[in-house]
Protein backbone atom coordinates (compact mmCIF):
# COMPACT_ATOMS: atom_id res chain seq x y z
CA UNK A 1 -24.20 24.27 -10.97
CA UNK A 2 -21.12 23.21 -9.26
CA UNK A 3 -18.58 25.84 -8.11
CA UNK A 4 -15.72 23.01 -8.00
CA UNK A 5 -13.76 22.49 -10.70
CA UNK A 6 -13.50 19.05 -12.40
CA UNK A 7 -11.19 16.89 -10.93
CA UNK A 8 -8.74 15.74 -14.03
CA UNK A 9 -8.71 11.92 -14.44
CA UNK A 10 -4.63 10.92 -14.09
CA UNK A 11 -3.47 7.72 -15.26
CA UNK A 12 -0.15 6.72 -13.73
CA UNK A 13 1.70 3.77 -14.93
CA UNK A 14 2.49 1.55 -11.85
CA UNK A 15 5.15 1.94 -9.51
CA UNK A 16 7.51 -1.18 -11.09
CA UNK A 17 7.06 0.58 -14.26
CA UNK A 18 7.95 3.54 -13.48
CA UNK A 19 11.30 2.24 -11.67
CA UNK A 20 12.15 0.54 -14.81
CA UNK A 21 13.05 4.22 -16.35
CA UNK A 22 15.92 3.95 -13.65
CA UNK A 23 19.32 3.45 -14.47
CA UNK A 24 21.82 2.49 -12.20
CA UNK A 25 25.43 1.76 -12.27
CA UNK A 26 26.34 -0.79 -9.72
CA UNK A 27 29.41 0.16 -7.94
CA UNK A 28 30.32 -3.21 -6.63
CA UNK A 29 29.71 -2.37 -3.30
CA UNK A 30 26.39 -0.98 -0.79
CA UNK A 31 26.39 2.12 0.32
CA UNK A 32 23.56 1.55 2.52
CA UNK A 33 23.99 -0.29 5.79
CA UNK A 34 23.24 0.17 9.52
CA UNK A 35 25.12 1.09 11.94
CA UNK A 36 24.71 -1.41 14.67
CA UNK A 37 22.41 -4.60 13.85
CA UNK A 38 20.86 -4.93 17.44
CA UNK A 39 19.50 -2.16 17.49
CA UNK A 40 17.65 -3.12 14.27
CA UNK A 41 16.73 -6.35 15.78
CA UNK A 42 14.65 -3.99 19.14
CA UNK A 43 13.22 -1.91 16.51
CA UNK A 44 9.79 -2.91 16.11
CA UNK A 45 8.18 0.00 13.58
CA UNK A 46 10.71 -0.58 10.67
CA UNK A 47 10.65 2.52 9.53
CA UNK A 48 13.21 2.14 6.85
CA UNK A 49 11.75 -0.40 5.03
CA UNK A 50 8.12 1.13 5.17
CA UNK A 51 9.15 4.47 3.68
CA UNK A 52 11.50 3.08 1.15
CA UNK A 53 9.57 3.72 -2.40
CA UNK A 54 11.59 1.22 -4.19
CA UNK A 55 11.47 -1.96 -1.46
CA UNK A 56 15.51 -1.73 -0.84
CA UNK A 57 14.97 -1.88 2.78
CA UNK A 58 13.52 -5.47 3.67
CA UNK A 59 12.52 -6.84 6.61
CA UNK A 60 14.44 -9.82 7.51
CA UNK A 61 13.88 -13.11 9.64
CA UNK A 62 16.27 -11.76 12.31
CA UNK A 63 15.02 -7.79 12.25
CA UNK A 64 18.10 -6.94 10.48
CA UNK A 65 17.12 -5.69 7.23
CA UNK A 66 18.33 -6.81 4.04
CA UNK A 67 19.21 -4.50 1.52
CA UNK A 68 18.99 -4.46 -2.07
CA UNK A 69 21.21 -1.30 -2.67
CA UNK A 70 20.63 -1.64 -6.46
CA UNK A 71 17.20 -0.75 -6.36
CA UNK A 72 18.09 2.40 -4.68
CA UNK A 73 16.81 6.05 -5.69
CA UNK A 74 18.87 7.60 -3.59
CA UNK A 75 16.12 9.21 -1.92
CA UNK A 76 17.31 9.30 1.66
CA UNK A 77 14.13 8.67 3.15
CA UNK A 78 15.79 5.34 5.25
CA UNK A 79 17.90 7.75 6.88
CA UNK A 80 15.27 10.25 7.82
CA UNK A 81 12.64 7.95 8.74
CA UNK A 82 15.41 5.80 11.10
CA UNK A 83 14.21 7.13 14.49
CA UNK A 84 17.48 5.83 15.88
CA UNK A 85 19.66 7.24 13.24
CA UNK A 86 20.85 3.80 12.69
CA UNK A 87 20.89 3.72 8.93
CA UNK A 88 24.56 4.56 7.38
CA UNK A 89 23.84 6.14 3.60
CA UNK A 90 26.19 7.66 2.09
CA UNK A 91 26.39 8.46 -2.09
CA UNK A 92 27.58 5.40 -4.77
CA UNK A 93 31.81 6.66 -5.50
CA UNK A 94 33.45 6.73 -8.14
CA UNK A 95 30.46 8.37 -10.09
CA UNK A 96 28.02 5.54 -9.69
CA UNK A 97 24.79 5.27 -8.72
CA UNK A 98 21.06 6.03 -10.01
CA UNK A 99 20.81 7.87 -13.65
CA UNK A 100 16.90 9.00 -14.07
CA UNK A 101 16.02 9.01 -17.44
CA UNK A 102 13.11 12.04 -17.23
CA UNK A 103 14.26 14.61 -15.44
């Protein structure tokens, strides 16, 4: 007799399924950039775009990333994961921005 419990079978829905619960109101504008593109361009881990859950961050042809601000979750995690604090992020104004519909 085993002295582990069961281990509960979980079935997620997938990640693009899940963002689709996500509401956001476009501002107009980013509010994600970087500070200075060359140093993007040396950068050769791409941090932000490897810890971003929602593929905003993408890698681009030049090593600048592009960003898709309108996918964003306002997570932070670009910022945090930038080892050379290169990532400007700052909250949607005027009120805009993500809306999660569960919680």
């Amino acid at each position: 007799m085993s002295t582990h419990p069961r281990t509960p079978t979980v079935e997620n829905e997938p990640l693009e399924d899940r963002l689709y619960t996500v509401k956001y109101d476009d501002p107009g504008e980013s509010h994600l950039d970087v500070k200075v593109p060359d140093v993007c361009a040396q950068c050769e881990t791409d941090d932000c775009v490897e810890v971003c859950p929602a593929n905003v961050w993408r890698e681009g042809d030049d090593g600048v990333p592009h960003i898709a601000y309108e996918n964003c979750l306002e997570c932070s995690s670009c910022r945090f994961a930038c080892t050379y604090d290169n990532v400007v992020w700052t909250y949607p104004e005027t009120g805009a921005g993500v809306t999660y519909k569960y919680g």
